[in-house]
Protein backbone atom coordinates (compact mmCIF):
# COMPACT_ATOMS: atom_id res chain seq x y z
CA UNK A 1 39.50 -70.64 5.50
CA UNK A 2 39.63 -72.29 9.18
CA UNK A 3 37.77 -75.54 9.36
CA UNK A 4 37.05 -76.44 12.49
CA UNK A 5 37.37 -80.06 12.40
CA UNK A 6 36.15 -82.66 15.11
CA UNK A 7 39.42 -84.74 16.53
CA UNK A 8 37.38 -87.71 17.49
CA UNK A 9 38.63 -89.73 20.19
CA UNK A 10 41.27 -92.89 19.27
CA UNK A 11 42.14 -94.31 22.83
CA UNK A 12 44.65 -93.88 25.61
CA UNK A 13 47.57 -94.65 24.17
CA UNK A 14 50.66 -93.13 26.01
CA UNK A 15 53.41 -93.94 23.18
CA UNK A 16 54.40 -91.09 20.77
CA UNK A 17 54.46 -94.32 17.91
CA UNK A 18 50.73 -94.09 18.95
CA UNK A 19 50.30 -90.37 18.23
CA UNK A 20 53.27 -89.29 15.38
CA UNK A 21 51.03 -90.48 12.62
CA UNK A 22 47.40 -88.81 13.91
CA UNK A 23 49.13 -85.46 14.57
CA UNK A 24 50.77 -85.66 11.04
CA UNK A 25 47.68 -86.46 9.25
CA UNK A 26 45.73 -83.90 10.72
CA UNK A 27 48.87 -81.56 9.50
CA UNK A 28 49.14 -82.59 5.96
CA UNK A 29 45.32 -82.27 5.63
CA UNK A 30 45.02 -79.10 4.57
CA UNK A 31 45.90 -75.55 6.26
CA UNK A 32 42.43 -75.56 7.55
CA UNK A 33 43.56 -78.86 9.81
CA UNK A 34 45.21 -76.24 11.99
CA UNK A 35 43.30 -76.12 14.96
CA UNK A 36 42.49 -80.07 14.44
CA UNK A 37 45.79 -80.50 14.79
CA UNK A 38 46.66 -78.37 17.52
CA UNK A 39 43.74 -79.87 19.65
CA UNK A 40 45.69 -83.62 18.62
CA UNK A 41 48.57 -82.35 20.08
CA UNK A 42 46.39 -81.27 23.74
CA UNK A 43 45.36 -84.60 23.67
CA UNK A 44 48.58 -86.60 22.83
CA UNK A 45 50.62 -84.78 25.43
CA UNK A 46 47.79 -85.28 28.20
CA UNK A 47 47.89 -88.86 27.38
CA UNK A 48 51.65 -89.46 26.97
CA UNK A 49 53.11 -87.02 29.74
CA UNK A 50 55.95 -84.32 29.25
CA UNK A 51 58.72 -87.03 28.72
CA UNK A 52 56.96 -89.29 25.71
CA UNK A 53 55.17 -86.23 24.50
CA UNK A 54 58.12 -84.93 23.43
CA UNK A 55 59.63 -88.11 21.51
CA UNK A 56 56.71 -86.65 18.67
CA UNK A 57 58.78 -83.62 17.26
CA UNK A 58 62.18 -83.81 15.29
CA UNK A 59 63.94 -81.44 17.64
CA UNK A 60 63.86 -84.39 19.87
CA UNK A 61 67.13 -86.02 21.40
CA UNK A 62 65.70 -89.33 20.72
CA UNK A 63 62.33 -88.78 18.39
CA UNK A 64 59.93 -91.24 17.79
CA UNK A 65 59.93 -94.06 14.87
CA UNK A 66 57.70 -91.30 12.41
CA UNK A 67 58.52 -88.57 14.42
CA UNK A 68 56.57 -85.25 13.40
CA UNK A 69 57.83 -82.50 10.71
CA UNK A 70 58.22 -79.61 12.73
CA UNK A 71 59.63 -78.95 16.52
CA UNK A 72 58.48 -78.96 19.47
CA UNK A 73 58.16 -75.17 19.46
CA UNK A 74 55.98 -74.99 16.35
CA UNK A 75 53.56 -77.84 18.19
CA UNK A 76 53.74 -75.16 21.19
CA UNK A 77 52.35 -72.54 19.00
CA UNK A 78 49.73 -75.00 17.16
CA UNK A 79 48.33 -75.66 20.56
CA UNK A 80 47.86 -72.20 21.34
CA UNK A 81 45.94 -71.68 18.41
CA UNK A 82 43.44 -74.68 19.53
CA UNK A 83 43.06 -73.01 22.85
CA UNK A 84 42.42 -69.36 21.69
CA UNK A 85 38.64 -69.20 22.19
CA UNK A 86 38.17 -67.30 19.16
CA UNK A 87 40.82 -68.84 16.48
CA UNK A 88 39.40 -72.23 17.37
CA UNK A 89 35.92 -71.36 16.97
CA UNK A 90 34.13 -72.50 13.62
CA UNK A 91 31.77 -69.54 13.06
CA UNK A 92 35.03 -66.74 12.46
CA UNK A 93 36.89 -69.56 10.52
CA UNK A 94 36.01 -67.62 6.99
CA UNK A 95 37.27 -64.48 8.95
CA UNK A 96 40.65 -65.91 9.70
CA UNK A 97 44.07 -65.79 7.48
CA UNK A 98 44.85 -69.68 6.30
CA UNK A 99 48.33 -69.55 7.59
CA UNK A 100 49.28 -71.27 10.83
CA UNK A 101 51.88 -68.94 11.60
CA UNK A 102 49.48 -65.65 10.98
CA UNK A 103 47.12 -67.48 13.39
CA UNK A 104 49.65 -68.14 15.87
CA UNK A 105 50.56 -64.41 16.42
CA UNK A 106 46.83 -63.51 16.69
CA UNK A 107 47.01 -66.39 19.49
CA UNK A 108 48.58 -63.53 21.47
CA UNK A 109 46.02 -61.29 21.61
CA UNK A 110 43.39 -61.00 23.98
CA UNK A 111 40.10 -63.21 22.87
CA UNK A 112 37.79 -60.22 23.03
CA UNK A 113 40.00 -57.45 21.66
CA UNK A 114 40.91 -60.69 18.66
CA UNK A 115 36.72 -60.36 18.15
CA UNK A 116 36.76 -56.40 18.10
CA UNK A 117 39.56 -56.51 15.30
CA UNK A 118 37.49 -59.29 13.33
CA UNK A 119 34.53 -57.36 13.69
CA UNK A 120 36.07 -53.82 12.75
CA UNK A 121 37.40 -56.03 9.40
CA UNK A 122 41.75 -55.45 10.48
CA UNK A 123 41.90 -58.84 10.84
CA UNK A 124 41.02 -60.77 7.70
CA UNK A 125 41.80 -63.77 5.04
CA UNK A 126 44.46 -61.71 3.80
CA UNK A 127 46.26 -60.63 6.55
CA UNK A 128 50.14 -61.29 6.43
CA UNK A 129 52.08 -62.72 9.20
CA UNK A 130 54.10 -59.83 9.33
CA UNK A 131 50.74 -57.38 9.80
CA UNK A 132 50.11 -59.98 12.00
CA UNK A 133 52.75 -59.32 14.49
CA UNK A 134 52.54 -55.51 14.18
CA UNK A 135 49.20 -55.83 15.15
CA UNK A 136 49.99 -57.87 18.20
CA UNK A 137 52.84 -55.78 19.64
CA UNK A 138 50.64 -52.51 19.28
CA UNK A 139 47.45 -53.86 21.11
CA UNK A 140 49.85 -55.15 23.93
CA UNK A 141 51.45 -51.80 23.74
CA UNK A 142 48.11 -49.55 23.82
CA UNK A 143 46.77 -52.23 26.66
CA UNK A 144 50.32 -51.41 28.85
CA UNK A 145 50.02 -48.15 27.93
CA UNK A 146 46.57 -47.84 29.83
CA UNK A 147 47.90 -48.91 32.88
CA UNK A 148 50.70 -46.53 32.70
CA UNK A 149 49.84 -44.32 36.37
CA UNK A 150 48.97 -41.08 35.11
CA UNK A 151 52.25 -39.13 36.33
CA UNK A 152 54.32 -36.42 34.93
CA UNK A 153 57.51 -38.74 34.50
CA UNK A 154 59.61 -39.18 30.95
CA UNK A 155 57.92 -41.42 28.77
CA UNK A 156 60.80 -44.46 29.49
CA UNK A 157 59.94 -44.74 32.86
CA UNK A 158 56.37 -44.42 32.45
CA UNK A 159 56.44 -47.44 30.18
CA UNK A 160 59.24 -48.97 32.68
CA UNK A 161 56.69 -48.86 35.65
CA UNK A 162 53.98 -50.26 32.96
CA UNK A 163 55.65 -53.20 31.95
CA UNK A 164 57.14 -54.04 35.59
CA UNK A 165 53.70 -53.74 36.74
CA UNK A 166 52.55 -55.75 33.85
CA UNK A 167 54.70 -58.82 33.84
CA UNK A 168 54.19 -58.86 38.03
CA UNK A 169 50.80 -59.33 37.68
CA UNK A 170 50.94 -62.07 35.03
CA UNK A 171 54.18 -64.18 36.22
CA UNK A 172 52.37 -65.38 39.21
CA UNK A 173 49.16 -66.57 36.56
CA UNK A 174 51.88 -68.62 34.53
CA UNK A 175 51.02 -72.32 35.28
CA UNK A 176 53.50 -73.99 32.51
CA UNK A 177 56.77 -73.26 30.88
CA UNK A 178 54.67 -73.10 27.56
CA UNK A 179 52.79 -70.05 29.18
CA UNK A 180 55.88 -68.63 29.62
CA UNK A 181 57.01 -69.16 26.37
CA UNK A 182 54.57 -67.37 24.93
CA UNK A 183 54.73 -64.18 27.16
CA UNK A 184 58.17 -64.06 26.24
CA UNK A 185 57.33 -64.31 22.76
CA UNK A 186 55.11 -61.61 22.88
CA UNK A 187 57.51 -59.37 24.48
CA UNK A 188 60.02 -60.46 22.09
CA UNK A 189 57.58 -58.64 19.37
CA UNK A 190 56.94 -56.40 21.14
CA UNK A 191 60.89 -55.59 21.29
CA UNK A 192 60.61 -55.53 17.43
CA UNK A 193 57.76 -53.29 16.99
CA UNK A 194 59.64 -50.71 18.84
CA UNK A 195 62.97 -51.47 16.73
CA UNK A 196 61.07 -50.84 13.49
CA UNK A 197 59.83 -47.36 14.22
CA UNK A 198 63.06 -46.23 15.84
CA UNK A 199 64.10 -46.96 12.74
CA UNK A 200 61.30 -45.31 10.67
CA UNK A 201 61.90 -42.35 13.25
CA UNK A 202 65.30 -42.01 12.21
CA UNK A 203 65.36 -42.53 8.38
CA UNK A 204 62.41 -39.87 8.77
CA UNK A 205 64.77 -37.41 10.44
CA UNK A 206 67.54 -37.79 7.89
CA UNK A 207 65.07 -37.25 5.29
CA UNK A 208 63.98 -34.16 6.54
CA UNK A 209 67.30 -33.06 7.50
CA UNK A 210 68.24 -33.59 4.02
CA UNK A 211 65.34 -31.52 2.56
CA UNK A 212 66.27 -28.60 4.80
C-alpha cells in the first residue's frame, strides 16, 4: 500500500550533508515512503541547485559525506513518481503495487488513462513490474497508433509518420534533461514490447510450421 506521507518542511539548506540523511530516511521507511521520498528529493534539488544536488547519489564523482543508496537515475525515477498526479495521490494508494520500480513505469502513463486502468481493476497491488512495462509500451502504442493519418500505406511507415509526428510535438514541451530521460525511457520500452512479440510471432510460426 502507498502512504502518502506529509514531507514537512526542514529549512533552506543548500548542502547535500543537509539533505543525504532526510532523503534516506524517508527511503528506509517503508516501501510506502515512496512518494515521501520522491517529493524530498523535489525539494532538496530546488534548494541545492543541479551541481550540489547531485553530490546526494553514489553515482556521484565526488558524493556527499552519507551519500544516498541508489543513483542519480533511480532518484530521477522516484521524483517522477511524486509528480504523477495520480501515483502521488493518497486516495488510489491501496490501488497501487508497493514496489517503487512498478510505480515508476506507471509514471509513464498518461494521469487519466493511469485512472481508467485503476478503475477497470488492470492496475492493482499485485501487479509485477514486468506487467508493468507491457502495459506502458501498449497504451503509448494504441495512443500513437490513433494518430496514425488514416492512409493506405504499409503498416512501418504508418507507425514511422506516427512516431515522427509524435516525438515533434513533444520535444519542443521538454523543459529538462530529466523530461527527456524519461521519453527516452519510454521509447526504450516501447522498443522492447515490440521485440517480445516479434519473438512470440516467430516461435508461433515455427510451431505451426512444425505441426503442419
Amino acid at each position: 500500500m502507498i502512504a502518502v506521507q506529509r514531507v514537512e518542511s526542514v529549512g533552506v539548506e543548500s548542502t547535500a550533508e543537509h539533505w543525504a540523511p532526510l532523503v534516506a530516511a524517508d527511503w528506509r521507511a517503508s516501501v510506502a515512503a515512496i512518494v515521501a521520498t520522491g517529493r524530498r528529493l523535489l525539494e532538496a534539488k530546488k534548494a541545492c541547485g543541479r551541481g550540489e544536488y547531485g553530490r546526494l547519489f553514489s553515482d556521484h564523482s565526488q558524493p556527499c559525506d552519507g551519500h544516498l543508496p541508489f543513483s542519480s537515475r533511480t532518484g530521477q525515477r522516484l521524483m517522477a513518481i511524486a509528480e504523477h498526479p495520480v501515483l502521488s495521490n493518497p486516495s488510489h494508494g491501496s490501488d497501487l503495487p508497493a514496489s517503487w520500480r512498478t510505480l515508476a513505469e506507471l509514471s509513464l502513463v498518461k494521469p487519466k488513462r493511469l485512472l481508467a486502468e485503476l478503475r477497470a481493476g488492470r492496475v492493482h497491488p499485485e501487479l509485477e513490474r514486468k506487467q508493468a512495462t507491457e502495459l506502458a509500451a501498449r497504451l503509448a502504442a494504441k495512443s500513437t497508433a490513433k494518430a496514425a493519418p488514416k492512409v493506405s500505406h504499409p503498416p512501418e511507415e504508418i507507425i514511422r509518420a506516427a512516431v515522427k509526428n509524435a516525438i515533434t510535438k513533444t520535444v519542443g514541451e521538454l523543459r529538462t534533461p530529466e523530461q527527456f530521460l524519461r521519453v527516452r525511457r519510454m521509447l526504450e520500452r516501447m522498443l522492447e514490447f515490440l521485440s517480445e512479440r516479434q519473438a512470440e510471432q516467430v516461435q508461433g510460426e515455427r510451431e505451426r510450421a512444425s505441426a503442419g
